[in-house]
PDB file of N, CA and C in Angstrom:
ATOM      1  N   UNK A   1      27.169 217.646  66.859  1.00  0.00           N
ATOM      2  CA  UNK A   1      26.917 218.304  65.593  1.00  0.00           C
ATOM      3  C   UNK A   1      25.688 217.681  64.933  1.00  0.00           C
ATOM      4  N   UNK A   2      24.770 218.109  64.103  1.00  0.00           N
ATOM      5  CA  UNK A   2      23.835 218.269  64.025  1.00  0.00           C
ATOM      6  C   UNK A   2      24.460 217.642  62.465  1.00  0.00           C
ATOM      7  N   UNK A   3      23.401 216.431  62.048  1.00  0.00           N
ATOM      8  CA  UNK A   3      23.629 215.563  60.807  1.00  0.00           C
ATOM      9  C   UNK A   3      22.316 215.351  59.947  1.00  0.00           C
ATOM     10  N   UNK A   4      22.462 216.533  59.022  1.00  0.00           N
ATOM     11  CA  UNK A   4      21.159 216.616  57.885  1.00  0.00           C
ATOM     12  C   UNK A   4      21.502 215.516  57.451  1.00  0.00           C
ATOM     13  N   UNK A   5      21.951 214.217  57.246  1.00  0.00           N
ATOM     14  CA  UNK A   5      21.781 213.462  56.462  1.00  0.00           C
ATOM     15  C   UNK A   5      21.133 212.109  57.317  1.00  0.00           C
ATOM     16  N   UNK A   6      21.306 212.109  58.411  1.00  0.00           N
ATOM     17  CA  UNK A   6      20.552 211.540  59.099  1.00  0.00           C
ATOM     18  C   UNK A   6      18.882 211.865  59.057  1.00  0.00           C
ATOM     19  N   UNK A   7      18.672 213.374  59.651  1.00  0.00           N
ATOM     20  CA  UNK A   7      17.789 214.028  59.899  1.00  0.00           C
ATOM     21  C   UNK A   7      16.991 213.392  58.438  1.00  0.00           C
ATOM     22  N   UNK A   8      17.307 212.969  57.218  1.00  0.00           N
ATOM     23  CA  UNK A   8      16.996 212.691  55.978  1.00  0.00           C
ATOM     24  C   UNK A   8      16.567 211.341  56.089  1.00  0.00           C
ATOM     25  N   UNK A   9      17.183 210.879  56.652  1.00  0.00           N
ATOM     26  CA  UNK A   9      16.874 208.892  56.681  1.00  0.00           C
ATOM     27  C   UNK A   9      17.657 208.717  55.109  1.00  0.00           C
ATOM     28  N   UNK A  10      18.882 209.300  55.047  1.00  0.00           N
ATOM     29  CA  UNK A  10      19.765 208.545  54.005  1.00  0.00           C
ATOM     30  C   UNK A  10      20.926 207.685  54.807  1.00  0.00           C
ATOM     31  N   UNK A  11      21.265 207.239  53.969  1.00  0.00           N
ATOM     32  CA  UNK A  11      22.021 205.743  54.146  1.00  0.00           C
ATOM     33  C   UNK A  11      23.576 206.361  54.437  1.00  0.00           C
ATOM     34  N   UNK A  12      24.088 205.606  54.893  1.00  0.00           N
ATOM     35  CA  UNK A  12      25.887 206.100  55.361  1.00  0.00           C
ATOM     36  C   UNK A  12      25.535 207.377  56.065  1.00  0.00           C
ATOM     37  N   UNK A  13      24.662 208.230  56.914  1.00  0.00           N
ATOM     38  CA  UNK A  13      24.788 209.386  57.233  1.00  0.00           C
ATOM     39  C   UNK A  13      26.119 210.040  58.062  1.00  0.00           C
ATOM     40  N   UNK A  14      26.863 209.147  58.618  1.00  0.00           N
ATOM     41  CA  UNK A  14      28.028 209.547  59.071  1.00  0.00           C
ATOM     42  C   UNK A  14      29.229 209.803  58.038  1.00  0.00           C
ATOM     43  N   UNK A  15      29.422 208.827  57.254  1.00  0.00           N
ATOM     44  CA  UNK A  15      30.050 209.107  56.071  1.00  0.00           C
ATOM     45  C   UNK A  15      29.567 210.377  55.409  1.00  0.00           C
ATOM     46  N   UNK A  16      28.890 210.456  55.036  1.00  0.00           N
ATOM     47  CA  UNK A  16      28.626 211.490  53.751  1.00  0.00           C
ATOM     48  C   UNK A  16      28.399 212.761  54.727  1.00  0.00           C
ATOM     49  N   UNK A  17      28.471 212.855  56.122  1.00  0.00           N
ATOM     50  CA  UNK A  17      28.854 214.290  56.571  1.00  0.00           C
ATOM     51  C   UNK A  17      30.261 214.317  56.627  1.00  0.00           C
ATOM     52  N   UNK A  18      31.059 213.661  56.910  1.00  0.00           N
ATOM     53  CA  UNK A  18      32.428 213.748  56.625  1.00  0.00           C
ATOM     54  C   UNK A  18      32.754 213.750  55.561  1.00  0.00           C
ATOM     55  N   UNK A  19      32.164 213.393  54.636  1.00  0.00           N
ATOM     56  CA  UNK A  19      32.986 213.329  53.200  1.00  0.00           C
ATOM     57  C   UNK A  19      32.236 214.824  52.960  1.00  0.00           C
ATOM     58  N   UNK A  20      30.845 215.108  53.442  1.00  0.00           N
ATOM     59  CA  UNK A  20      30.591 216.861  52.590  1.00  0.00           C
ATOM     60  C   UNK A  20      31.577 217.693  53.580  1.00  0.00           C
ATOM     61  N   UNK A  21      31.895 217.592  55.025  1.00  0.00           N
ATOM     62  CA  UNK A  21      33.091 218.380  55.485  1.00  0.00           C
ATOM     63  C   UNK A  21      34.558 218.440  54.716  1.00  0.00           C
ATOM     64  N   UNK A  22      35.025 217.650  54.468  1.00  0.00           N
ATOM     65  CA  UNK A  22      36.247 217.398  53.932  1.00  0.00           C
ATOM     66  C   UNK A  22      35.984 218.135  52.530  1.00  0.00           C
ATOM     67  N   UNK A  23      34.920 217.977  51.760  1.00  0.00           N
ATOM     68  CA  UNK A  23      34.823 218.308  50.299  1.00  0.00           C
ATOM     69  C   UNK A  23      34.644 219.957  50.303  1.00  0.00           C
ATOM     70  N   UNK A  24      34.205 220.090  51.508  1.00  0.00           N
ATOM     71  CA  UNK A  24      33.582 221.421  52.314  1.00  0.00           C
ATOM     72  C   UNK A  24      35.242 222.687  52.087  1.00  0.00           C
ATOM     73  N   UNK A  25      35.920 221.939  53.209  1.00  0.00           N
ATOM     74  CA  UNK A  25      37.256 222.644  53.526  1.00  0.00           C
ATOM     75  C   UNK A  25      38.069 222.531  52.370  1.00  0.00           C
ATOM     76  N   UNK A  26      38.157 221.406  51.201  1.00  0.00           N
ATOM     77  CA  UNK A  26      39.126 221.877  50.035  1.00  0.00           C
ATOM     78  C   UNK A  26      38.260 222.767  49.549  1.00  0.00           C
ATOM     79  N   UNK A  27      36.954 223.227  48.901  1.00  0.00           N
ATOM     80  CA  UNK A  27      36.522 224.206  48.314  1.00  0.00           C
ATOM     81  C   UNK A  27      36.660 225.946  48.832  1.00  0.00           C
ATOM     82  N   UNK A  28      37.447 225.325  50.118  1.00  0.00           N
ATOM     83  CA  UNK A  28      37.741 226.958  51.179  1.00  0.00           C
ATOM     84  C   UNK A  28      38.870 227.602  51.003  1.00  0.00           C
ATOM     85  N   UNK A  29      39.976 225.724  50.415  1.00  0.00           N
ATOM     86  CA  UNK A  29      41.240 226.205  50.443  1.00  0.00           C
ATOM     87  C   UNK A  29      41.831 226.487  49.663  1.00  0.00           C
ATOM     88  N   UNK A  30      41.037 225.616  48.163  1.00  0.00           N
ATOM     89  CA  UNK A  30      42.020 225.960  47.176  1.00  0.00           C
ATOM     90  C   UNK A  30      41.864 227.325  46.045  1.00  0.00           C
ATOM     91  N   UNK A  31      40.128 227.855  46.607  1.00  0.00           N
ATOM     92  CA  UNK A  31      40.308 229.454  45.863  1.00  0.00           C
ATOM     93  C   UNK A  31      41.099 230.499  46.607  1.00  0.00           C
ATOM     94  N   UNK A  32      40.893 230.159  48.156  1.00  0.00           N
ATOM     95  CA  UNK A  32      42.586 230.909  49.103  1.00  0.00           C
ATOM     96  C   UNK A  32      43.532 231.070  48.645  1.00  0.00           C
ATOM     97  N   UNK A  33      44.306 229.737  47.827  1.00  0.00           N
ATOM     98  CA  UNK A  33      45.666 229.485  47.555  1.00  0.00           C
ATOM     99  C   UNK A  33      45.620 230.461  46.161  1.00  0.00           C
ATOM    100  N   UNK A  34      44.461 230.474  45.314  1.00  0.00           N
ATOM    101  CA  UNK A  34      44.395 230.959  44.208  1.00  0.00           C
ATOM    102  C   UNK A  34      44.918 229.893  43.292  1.00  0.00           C
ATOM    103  N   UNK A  35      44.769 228.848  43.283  1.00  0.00           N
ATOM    104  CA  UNK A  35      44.862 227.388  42.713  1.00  0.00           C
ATOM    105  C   UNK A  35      44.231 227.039  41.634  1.00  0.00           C
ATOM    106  N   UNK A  36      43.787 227.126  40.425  1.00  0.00           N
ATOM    107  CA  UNK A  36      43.345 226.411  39.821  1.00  0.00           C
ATOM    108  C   UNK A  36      43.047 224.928  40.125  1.00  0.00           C
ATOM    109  N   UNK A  37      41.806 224.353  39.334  1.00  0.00           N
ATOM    110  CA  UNK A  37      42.339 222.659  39.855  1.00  0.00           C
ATOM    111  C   UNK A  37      43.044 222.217  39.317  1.00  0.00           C
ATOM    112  N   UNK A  38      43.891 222.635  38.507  1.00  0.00           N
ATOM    113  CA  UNK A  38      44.836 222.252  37.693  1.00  0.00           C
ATOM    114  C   UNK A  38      46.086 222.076  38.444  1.00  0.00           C
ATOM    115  N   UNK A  39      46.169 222.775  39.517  1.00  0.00           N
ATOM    116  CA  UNK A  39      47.061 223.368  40.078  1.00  0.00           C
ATOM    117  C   UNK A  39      47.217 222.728  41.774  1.00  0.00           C
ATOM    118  N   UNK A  40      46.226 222.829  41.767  1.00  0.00           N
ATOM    119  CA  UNK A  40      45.740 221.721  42.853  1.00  0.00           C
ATOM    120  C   UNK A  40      46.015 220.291  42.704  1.00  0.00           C
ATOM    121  N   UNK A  41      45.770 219.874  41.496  1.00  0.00           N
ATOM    122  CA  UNK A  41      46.191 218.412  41.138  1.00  0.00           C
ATOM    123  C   UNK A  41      47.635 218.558  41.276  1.00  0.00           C
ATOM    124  N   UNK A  42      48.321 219.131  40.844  1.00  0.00           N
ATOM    125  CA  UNK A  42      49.876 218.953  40.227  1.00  0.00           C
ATOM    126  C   UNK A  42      50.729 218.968  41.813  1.00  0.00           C
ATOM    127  N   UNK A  43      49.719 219.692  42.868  1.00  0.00           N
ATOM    128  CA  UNK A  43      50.331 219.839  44.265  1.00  0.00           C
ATOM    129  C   UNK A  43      50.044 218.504  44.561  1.00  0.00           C
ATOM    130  N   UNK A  44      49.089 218.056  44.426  1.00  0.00           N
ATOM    131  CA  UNK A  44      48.627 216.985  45.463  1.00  0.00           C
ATOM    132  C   UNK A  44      49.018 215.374  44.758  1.00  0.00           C
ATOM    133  N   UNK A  45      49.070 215.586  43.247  1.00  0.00           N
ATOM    134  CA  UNK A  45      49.246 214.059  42.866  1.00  0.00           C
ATOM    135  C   UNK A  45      48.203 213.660  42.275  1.00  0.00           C
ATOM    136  N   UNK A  46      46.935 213.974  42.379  1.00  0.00           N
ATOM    137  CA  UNK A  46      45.247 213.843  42.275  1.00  0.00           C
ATOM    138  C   UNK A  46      45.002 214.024  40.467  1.00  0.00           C
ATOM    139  N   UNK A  47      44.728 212.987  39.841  1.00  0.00           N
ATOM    140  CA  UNK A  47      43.436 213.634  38.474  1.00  0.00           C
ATOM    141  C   UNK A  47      42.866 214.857  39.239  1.00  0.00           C
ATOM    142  N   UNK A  48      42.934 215.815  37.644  1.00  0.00           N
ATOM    143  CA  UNK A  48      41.923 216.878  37.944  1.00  0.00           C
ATOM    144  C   UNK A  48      40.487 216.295  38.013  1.00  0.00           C
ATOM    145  N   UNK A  49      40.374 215.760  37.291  1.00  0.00           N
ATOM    146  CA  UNK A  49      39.000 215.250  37.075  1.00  0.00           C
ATOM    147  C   UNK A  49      38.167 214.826  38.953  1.00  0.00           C
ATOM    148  N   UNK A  50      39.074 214.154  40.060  1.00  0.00           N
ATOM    149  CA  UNK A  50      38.608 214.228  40.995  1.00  0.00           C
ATOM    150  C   UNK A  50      38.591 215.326  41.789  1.00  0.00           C
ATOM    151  N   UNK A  51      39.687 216.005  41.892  1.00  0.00           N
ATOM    152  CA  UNK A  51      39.498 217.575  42.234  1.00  0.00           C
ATOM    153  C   UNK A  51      38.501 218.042  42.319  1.00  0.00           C
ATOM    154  N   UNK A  52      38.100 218.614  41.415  1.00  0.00           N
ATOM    155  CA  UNK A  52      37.456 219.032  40.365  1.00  0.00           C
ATOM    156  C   UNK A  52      35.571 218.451  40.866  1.00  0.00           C
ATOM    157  N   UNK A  53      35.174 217.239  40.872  1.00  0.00           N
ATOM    158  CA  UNK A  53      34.422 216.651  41.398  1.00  0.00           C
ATOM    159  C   UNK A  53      34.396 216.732  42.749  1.00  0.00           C
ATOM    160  N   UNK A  54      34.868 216.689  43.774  1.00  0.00           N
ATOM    161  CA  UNK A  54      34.985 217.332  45.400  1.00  0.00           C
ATOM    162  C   UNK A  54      34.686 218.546  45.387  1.00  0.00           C
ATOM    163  N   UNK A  55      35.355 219.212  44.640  1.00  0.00           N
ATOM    164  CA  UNK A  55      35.308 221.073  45.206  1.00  0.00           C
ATOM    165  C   UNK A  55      33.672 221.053  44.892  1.00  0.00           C
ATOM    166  N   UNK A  56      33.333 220.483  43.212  1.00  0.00           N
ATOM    167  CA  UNK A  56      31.947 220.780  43.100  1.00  0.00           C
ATOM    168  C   UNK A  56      30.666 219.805  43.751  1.00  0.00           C
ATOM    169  N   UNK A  57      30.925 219.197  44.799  1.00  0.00           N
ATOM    170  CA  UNK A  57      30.080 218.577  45.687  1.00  0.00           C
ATOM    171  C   UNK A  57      29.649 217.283  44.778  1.00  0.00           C
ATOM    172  N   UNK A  58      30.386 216.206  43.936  1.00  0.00           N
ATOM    173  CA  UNK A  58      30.083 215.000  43.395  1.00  0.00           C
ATOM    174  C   UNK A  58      30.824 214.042  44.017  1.00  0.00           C
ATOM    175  N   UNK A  59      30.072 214.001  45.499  1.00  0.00           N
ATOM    176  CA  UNK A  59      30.859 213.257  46.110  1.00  0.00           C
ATOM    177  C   UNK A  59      30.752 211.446  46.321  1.00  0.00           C
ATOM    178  N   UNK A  60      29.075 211.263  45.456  1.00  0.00           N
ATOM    179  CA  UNK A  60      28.784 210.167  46.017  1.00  0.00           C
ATOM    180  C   UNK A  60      30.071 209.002  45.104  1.00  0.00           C
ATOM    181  N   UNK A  61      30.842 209.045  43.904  1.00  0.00           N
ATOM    182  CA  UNK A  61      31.778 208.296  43.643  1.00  0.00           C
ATOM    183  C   UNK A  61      33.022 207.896  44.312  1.00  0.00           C
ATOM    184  N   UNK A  62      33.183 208.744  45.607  1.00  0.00           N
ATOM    185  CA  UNK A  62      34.431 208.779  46.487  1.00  0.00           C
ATOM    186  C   UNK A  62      34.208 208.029  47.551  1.00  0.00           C
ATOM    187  N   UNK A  63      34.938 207.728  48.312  1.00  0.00           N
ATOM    188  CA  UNK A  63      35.252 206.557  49.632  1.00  0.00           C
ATOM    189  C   UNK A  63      35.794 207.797  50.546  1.00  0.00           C
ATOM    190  N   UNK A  64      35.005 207.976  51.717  1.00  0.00           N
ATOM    191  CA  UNK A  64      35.720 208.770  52.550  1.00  0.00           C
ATOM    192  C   UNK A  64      37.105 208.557  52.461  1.00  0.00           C
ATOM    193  N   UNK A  65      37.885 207.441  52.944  1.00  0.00           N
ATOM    194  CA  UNK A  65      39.833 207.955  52.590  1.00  0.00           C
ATOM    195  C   UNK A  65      39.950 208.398  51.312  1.00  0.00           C
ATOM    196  N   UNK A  66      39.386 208.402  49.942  1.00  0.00           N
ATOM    197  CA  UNK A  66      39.791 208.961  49.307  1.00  0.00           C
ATOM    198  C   UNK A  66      39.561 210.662  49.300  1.00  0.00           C
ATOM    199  N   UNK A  67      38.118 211.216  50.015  1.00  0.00           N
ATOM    200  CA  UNK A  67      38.408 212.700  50.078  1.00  0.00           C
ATOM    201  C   UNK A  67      39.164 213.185  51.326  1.00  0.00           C
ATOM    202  N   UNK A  68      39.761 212.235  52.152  1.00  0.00           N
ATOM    203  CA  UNK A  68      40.535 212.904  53.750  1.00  0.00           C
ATOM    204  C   UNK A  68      41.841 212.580  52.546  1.00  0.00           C
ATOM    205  N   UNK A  69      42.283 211.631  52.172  1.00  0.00           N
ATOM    206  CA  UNK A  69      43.324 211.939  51.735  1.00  0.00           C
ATOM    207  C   UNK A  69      44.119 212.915  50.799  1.00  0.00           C
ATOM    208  N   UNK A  70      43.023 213.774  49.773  1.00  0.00           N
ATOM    209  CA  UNK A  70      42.967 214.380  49.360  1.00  0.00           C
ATOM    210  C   UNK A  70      43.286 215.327  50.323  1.00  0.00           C
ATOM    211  N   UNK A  71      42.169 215.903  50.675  1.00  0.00           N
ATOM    212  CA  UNK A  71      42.433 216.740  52.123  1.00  0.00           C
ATOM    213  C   UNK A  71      43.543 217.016  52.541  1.00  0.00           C
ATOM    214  N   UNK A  72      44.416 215.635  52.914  1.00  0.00           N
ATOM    215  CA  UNK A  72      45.150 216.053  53.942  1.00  0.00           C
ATOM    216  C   UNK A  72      46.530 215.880  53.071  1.00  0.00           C
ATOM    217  N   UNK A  73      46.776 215.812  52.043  1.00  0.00           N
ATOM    218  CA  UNK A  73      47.345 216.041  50.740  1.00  0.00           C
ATOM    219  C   UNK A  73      47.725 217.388  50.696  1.00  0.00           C
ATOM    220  N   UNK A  74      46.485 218.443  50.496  1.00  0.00           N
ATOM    221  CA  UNK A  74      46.125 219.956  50.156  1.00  0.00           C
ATOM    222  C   UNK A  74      47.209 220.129  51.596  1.00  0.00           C
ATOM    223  N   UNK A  75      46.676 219.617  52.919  1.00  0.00           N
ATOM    224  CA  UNK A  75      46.840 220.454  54.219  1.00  0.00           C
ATOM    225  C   UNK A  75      48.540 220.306  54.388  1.00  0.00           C
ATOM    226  N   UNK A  76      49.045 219.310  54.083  1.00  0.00           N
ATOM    227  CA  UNK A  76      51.000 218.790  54.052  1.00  0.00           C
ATOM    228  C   UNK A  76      51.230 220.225  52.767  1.00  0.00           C
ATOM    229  N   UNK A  77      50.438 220.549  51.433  1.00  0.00           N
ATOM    230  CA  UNK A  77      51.175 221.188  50.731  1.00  0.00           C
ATOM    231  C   UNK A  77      51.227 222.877  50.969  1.00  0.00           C
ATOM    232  N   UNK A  78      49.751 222.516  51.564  1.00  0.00           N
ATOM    233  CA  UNK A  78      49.913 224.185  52.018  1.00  0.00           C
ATOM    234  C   UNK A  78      50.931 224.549  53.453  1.00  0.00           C
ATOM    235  N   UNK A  79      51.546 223.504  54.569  1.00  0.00           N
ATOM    236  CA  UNK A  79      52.343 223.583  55.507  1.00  0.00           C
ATOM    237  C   UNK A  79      53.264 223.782  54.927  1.00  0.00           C
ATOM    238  N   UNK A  80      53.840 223.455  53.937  1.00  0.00           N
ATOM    239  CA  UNK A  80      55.455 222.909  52.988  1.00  0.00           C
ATOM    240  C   UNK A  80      55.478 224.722  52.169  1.00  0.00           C
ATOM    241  N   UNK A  81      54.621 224.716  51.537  1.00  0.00           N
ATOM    242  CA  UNK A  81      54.123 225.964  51.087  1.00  0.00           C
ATOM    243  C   UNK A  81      54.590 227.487  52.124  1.00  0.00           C
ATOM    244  N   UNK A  82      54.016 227.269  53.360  1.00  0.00           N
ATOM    245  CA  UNK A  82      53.942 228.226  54.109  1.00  0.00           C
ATOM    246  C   UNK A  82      55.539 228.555  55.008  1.00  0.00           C
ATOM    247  N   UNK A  83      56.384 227.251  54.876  1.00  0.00           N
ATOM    248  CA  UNK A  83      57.340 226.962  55.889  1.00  0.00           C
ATOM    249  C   UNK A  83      58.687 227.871  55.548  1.00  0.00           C
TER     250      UNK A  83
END
């Protein structure tokens, strides 16, 4: 896979393509669900306020485990959701 952030000569380039993937797929999932981030928080446990900051690409304050966990937060509620 092909890494614009490399291609950039920025710093962490492996990180910050995983953290824009991950920030990538909650912004796919939670207008799907029809979620508010309000709503999104209350599923996942999460401040809106970080929500909220992921969906809208402010990612440089986050630690990759904090947006996979998020992530994979959304991905357990939408399985539980669907079951």
């Amino acid at each position: 896979m092909k890494n614009v952030f490399r291609d950039f000569g920025l710093a962490n380039p492996v990180e910050r393509l995983e953290k824009a993937e991950r920030a990538h797929e909650l912004r796919l999932i939670v207008p799907r669900k029809y979620w508010s981030v309000e709503t999104g928080t209350n599923a996942v446990d999460a401040p809106a306020k970080d929500l909220s900051d992921i969906i809208h690409r402010r990612l440089d304050c986050f630690s990759r485990p904090q947006v996979s966990r998020l992530t994979i937060a959304i991905r357990d509620e939408l399985r539980q959701s669907t079951e």
